[in-house]
ModelCIF file with pLDDT and N, C-alpha, C, O atoms, coordinates in Angstrom:
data_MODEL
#
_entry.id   MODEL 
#
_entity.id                         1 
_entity.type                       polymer 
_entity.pdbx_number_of_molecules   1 
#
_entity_poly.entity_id                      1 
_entity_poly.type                           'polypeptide(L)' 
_entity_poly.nstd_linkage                   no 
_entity_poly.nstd_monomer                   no 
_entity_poly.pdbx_seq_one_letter_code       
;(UNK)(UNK)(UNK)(UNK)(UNK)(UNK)(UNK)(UNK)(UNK)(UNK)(UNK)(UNK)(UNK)(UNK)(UNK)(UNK)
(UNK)(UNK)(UNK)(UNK)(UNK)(UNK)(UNK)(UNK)(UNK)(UNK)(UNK)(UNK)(UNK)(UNK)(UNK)(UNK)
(UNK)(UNK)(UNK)(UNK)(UNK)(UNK)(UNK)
;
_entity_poly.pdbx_seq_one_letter_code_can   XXXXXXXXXXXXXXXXXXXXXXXXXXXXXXXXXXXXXXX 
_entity_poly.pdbx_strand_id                 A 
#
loop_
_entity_poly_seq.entity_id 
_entity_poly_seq.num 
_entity_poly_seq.mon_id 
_entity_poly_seq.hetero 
1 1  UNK n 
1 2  UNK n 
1 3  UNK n 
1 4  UNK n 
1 5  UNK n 
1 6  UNK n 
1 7  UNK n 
1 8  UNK n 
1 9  UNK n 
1 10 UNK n 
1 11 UNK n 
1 12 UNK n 
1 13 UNK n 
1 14 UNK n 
1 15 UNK n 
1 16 UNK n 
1 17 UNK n 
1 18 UNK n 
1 19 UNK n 
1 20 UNK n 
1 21 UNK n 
1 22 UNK n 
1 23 UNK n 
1 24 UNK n 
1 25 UNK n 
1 26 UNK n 
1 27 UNK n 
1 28 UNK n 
1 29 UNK n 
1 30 UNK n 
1 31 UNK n 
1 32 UNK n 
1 33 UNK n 
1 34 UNK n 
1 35 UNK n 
1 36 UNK n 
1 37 UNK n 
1 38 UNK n 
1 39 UNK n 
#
_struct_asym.id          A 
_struct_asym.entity_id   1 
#
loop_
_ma_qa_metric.id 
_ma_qa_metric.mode 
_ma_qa_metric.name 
_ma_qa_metric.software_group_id 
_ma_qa_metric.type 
1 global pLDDT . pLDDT 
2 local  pLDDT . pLDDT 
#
_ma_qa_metric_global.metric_id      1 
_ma_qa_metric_global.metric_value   97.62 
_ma_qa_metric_global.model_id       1 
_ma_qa_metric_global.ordinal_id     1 
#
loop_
_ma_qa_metric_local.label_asym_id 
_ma_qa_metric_local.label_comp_id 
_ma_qa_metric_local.label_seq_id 
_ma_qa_metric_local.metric_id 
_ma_qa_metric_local.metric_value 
_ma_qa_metric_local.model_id 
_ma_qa_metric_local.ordinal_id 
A UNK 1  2 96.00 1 1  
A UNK 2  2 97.00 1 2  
A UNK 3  2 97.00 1 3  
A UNK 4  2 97.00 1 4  
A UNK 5  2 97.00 1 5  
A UNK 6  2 98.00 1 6  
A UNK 7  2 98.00 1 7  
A UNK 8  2 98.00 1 8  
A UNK 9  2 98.00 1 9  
A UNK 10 2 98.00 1 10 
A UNK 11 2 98.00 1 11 
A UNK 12 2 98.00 1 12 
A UNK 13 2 98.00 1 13 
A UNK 14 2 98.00 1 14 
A UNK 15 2 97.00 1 15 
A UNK 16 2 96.00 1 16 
A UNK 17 2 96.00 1 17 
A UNK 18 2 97.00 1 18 
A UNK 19 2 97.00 1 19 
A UNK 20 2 98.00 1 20 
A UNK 21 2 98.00 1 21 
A UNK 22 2 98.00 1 22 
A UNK 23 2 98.00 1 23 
A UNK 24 2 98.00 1 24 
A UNK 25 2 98.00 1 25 
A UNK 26 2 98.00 1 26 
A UNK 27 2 98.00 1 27 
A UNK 28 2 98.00 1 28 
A UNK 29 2 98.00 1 29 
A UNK 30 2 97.00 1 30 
A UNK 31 2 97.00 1 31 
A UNK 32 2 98.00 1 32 
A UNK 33 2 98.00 1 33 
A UNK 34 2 98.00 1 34 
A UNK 35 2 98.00 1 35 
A UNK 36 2 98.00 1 36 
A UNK 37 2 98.00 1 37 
A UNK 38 2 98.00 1 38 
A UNK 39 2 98.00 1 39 
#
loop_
_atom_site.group_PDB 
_atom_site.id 
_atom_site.type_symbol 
_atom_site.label_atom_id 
_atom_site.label_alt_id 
_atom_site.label_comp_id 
_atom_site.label_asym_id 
_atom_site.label_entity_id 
_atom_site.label_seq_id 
_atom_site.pdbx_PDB_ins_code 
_atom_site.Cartn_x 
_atom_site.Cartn_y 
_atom_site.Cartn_z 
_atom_site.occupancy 
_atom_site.B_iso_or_equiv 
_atom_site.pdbx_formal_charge 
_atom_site.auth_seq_id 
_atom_site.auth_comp_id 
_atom_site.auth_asym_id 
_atom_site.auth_atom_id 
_atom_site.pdbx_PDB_model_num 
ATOM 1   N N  . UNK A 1 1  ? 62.525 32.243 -58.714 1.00 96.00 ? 1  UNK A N  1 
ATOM 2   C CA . UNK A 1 1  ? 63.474 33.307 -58.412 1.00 96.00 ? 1  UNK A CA 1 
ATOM 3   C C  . UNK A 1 1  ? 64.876 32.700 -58.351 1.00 96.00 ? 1  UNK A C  1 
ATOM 4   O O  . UNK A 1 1  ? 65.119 31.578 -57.907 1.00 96.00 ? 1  UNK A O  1 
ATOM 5   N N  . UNK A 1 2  ? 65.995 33.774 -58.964 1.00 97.00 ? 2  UNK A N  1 
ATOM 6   C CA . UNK A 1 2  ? 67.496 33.660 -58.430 1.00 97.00 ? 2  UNK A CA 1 
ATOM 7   C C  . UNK A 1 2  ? 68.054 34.517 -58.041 1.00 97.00 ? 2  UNK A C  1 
ATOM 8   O O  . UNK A 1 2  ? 67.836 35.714 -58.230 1.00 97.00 ? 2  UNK A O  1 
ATOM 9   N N  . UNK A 1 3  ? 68.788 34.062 -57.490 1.00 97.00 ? 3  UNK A N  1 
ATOM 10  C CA . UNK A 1 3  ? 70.207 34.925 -56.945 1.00 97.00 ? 3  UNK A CA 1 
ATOM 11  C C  . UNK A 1 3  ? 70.863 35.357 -58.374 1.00 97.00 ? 3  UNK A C  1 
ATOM 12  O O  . UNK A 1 3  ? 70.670 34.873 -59.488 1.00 97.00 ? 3  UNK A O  1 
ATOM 13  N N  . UNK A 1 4  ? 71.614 36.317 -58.010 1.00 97.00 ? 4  UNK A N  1 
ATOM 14  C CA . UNK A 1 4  ? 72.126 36.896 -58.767 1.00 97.00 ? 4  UNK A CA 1 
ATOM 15  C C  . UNK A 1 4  ? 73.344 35.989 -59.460 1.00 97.00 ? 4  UNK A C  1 
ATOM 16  O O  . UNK A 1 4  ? 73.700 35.857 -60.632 1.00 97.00 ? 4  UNK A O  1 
ATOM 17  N N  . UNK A 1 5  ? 73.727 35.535 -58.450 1.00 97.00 ? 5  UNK A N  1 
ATOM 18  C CA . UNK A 1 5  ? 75.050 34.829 -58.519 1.00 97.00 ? 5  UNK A CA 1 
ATOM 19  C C  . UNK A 1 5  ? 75.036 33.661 -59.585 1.00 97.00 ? 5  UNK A C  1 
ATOM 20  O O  . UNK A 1 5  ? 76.065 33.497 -60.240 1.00 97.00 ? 5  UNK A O  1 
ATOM 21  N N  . UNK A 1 6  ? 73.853 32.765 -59.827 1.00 98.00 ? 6  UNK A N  1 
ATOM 22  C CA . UNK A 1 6  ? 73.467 32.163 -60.318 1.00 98.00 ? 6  UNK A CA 1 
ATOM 23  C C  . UNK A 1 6  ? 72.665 31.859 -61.929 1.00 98.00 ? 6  UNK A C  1 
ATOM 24  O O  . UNK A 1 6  ? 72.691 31.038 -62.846 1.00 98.00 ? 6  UNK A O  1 
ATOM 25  N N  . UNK A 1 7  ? 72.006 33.069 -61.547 1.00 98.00 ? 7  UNK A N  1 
ATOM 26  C CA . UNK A 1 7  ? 70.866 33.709 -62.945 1.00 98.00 ? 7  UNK A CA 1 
ATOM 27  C C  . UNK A 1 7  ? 71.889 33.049 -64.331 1.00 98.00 ? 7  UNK A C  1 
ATOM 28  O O  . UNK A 1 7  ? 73.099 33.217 -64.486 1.00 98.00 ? 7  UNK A O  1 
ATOM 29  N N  . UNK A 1 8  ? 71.069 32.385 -65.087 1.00 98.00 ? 8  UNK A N  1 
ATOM 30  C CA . UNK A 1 8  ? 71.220 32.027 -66.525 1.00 98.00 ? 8  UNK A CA 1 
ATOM 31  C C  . UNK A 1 8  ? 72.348 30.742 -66.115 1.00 98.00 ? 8  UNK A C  1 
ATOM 32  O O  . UNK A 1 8  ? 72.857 30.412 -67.187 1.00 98.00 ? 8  UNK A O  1 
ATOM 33  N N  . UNK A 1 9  ? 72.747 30.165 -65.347 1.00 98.00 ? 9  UNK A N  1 
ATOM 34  C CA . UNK A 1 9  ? 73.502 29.117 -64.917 1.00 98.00 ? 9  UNK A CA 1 
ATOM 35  C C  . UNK A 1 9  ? 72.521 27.759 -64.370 1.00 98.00 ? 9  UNK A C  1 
ATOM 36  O O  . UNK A 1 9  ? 72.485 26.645 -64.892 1.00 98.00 ? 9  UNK A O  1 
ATOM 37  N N  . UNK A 1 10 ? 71.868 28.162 -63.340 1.00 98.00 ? 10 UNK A N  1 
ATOM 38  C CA . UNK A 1 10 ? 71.221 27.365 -62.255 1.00 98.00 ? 10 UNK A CA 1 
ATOM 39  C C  . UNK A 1 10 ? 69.688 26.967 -62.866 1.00 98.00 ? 10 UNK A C  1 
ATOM 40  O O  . UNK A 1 10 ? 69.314 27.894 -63.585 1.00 98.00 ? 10 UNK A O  1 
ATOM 41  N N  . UNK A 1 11 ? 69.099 26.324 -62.829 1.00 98.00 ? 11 UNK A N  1 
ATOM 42  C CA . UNK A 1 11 ? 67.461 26.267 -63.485 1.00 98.00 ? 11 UNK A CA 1 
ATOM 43  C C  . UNK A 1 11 ? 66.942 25.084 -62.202 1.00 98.00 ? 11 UNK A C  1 
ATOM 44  O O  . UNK A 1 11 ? 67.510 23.991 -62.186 1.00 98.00 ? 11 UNK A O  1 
ATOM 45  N N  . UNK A 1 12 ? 66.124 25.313 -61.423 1.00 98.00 ? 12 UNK A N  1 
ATOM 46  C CA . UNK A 1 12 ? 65.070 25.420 -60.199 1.00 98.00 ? 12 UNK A CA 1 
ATOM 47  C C  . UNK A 1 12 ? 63.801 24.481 -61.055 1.00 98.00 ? 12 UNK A C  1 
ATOM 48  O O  . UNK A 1 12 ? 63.298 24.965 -62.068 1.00 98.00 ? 12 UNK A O  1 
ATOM 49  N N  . UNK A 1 13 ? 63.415 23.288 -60.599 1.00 98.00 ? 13 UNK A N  1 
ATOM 50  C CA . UNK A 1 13 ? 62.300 22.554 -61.427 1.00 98.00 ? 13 UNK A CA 1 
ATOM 51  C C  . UNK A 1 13 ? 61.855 22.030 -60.330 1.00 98.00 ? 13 UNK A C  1 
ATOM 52  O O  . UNK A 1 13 ? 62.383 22.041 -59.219 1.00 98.00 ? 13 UNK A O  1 
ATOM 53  N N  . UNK A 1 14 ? 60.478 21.386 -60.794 1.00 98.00 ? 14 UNK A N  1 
ATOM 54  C CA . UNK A 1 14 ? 59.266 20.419 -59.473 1.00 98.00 ? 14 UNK A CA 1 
ATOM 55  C C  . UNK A 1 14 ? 58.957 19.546 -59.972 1.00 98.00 ? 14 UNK A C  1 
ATOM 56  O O  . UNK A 1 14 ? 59.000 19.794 -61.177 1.00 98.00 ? 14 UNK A O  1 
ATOM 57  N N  . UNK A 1 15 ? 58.538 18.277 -59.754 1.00 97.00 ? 15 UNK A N  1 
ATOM 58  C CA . UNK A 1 15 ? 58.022 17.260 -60.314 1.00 97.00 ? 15 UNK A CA 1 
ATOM 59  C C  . UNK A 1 15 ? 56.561 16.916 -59.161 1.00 97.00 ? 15 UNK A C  1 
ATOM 60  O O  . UNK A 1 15 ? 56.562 15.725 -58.853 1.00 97.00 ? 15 UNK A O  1 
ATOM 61  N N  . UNK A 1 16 ? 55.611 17.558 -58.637 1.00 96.00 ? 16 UNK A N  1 
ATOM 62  C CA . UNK A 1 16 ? 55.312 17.817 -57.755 1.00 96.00 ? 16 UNK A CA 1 
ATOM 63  C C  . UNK A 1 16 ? 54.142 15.818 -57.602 1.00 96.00 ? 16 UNK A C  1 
ATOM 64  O O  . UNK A 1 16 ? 53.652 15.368 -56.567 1.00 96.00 ? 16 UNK A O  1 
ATOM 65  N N  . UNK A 1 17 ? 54.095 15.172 -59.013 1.00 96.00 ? 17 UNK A N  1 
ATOM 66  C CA . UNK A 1 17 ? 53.538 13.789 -59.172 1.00 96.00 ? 17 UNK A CA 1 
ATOM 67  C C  . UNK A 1 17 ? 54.742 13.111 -58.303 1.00 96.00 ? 17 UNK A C  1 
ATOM 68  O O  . UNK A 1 17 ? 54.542 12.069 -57.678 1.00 96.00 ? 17 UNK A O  1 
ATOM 69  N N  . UNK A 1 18 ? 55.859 13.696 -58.305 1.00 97.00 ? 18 UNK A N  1 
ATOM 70  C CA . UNK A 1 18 ? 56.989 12.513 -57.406 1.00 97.00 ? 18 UNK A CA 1 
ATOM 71  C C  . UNK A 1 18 ? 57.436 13.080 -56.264 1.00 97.00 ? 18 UNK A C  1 
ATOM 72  O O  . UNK A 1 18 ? 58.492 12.762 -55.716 1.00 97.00 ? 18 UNK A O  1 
ATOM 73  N N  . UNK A 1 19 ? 56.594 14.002 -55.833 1.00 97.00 ? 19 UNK A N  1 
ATOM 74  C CA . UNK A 1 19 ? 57.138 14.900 -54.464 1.00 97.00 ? 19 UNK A CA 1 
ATOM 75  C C  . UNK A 1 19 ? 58.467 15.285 -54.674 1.00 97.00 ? 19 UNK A C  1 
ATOM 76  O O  . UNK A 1 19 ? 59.127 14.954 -53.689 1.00 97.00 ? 19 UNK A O  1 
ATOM 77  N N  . UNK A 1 20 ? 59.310 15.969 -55.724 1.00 98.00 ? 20 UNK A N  1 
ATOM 78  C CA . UNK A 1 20 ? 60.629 16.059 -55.552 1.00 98.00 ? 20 UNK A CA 1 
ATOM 79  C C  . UNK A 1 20 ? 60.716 17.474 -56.462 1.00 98.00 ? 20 UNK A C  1 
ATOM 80  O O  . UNK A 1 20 ? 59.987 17.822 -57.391 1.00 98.00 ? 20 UNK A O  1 
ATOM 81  N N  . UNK A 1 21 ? 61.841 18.147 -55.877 1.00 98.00 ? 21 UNK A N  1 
ATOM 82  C CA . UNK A 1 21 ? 62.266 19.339 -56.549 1.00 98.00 ? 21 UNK A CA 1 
ATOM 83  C C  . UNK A 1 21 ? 63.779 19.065 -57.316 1.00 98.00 ? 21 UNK A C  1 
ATOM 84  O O  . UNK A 1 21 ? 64.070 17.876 -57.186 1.00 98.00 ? 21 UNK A O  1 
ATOM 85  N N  . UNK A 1 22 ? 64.627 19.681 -57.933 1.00 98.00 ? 22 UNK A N  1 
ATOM 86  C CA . UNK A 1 22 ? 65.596 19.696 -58.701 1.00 98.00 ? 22 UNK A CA 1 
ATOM 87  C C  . UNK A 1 22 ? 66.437 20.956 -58.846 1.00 98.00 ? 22 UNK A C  1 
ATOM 88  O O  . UNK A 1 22 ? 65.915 22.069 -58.897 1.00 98.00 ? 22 UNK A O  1 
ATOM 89  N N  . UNK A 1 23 ? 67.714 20.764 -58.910 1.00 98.00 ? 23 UNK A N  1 
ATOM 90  C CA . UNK A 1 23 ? 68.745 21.908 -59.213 1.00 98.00 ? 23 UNK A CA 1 
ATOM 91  C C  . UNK A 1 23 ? 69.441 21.819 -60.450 1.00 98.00 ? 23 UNK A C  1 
ATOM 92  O O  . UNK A 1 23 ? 70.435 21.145 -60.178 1.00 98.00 ? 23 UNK A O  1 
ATOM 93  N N  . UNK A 1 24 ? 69.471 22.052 -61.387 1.00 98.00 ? 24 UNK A N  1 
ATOM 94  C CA . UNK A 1 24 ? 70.139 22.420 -62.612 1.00 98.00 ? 24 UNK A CA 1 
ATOM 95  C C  . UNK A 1 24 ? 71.443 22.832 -62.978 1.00 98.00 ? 24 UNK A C  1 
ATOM 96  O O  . UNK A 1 24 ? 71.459 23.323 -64.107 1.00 98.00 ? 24 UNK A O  1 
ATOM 97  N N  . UNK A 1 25 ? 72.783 22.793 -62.287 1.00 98.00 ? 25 UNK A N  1 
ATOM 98  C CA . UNK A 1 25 ? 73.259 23.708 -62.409 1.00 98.00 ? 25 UNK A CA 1 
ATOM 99  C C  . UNK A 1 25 ? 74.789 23.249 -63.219 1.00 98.00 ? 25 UNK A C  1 
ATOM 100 O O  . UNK A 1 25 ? 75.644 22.384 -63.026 1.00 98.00 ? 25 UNK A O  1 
ATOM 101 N N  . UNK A 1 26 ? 74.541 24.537 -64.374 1.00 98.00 ? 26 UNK A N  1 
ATOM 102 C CA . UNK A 1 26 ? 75.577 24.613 -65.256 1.00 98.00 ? 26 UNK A CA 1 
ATOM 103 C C  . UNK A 1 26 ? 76.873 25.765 -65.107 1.00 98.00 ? 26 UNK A C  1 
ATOM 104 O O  . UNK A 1 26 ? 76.949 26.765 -64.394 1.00 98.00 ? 26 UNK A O  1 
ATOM 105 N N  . UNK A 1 27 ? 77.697 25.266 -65.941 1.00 98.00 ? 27 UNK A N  1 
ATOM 106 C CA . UNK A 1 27 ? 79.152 26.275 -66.018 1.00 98.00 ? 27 UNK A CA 1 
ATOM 107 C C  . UNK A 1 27 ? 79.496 26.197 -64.181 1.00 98.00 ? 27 UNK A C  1 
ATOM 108 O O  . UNK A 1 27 ? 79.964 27.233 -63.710 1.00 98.00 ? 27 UNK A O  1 
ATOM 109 N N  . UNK A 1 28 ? 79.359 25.481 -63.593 1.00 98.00 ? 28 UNK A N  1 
ATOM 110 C CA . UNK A 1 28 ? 80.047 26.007 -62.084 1.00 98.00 ? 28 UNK A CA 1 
ATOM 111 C C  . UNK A 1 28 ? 81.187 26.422 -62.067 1.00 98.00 ? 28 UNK A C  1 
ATOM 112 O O  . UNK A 1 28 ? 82.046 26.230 -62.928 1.00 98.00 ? 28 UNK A O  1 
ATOM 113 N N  . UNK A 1 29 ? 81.329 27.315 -60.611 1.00 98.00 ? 29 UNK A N  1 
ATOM 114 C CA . UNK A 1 29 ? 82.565 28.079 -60.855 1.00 98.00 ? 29 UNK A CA 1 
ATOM 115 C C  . UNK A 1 29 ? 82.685 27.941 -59.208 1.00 98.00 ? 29 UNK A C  1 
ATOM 116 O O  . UNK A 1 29 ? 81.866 28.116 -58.306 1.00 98.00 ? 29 UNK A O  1 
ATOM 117 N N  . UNK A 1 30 ? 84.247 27.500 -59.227 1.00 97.00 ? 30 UNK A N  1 
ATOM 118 C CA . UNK A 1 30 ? 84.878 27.400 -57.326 1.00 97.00 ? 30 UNK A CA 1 
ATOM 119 C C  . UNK A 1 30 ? 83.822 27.757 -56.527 1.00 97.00 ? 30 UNK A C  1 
ATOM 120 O O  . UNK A 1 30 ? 83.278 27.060 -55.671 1.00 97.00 ? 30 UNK A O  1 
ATOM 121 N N  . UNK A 1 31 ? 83.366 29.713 -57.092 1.00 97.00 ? 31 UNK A N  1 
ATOM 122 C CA . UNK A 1 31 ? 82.576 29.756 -55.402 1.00 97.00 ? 31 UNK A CA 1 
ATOM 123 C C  . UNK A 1 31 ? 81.145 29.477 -55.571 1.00 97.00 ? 31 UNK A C  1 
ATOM 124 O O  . UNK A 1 31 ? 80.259 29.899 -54.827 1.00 97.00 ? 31 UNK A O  1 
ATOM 125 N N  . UNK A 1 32 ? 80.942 28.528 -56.895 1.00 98.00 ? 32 UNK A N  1 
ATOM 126 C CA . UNK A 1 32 ? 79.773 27.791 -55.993 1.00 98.00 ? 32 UNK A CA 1 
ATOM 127 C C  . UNK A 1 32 ? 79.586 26.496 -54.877 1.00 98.00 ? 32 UNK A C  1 
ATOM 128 O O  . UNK A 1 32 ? 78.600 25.865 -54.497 1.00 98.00 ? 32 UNK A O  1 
ATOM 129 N N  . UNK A 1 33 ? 81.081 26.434 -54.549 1.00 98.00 ? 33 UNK A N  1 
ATOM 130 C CA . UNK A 1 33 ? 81.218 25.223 -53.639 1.00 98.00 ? 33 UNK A CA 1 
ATOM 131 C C  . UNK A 1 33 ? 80.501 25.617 -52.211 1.00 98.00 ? 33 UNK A C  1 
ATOM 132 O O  . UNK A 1 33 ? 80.391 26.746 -51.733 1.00 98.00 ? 33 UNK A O  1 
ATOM 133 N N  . UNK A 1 34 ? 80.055 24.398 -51.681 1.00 98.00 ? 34 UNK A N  1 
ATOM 134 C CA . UNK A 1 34 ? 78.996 24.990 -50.731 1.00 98.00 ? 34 UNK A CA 1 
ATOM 135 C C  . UNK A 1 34 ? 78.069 23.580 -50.069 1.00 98.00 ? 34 UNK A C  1 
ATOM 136 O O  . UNK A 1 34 ? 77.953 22.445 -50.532 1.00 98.00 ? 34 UNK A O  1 
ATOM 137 N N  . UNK A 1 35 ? 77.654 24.022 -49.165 1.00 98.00 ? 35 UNK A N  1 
ATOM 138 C CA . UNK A 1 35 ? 76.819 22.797 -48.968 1.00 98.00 ? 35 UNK A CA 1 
ATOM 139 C C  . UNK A 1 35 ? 75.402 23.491 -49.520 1.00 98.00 ? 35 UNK A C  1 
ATOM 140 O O  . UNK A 1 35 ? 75.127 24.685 -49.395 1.00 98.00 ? 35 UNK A O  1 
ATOM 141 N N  . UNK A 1 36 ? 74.663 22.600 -50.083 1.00 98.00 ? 36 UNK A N  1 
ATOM 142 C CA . UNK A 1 36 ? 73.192 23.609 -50.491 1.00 98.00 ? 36 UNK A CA 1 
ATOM 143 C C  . UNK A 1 36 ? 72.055 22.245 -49.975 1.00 98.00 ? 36 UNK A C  1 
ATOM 144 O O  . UNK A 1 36 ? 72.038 21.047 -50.259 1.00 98.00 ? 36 UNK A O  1 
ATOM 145 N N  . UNK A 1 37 ? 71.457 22.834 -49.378 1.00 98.00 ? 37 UNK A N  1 
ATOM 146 C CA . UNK A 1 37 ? 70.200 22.353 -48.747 1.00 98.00 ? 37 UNK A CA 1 
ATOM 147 C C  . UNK A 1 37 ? 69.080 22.883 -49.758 1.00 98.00 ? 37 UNK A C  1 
ATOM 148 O O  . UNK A 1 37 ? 69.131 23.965 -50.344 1.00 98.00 ? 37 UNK A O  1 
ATOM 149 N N  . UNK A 1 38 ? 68.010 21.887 -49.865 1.00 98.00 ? 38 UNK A N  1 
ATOM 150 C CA . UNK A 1 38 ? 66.818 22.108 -49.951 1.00 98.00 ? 38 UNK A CA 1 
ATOM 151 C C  . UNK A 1 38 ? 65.787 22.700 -48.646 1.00 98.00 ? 38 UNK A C  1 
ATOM 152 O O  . UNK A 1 38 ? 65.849 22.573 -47.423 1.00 98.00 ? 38 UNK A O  1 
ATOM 153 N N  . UNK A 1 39 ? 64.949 23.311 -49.453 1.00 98.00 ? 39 UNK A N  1 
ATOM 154 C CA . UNK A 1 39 ? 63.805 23.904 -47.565 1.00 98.00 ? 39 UNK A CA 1 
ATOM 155 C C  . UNK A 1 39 ? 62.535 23.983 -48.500 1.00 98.00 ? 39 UNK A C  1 
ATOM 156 O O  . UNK A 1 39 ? 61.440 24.295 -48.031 1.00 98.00 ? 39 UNK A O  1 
#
């Protein structure tokens, strides 16, 4: 799933053999400045 804000920018992946997840994110724009946590 995305946010709206994001959709066709951001791409969300797992590598679940290395315990680790991933953020993708293309074209950023100012208000994606932010602190972003994983959960």
């Amino acid at each position: 799933y995305y946010a709206d804000s994001v959709k066709g920018r951001f791409t969300i992946s797992r590598d679940n053999t290395k315990n680790t997840v991933f953020l993708q994110m293309n074209n950023l724009k100012p208000e994606d400045t932010a602190v972003y946590s994983c959960a």
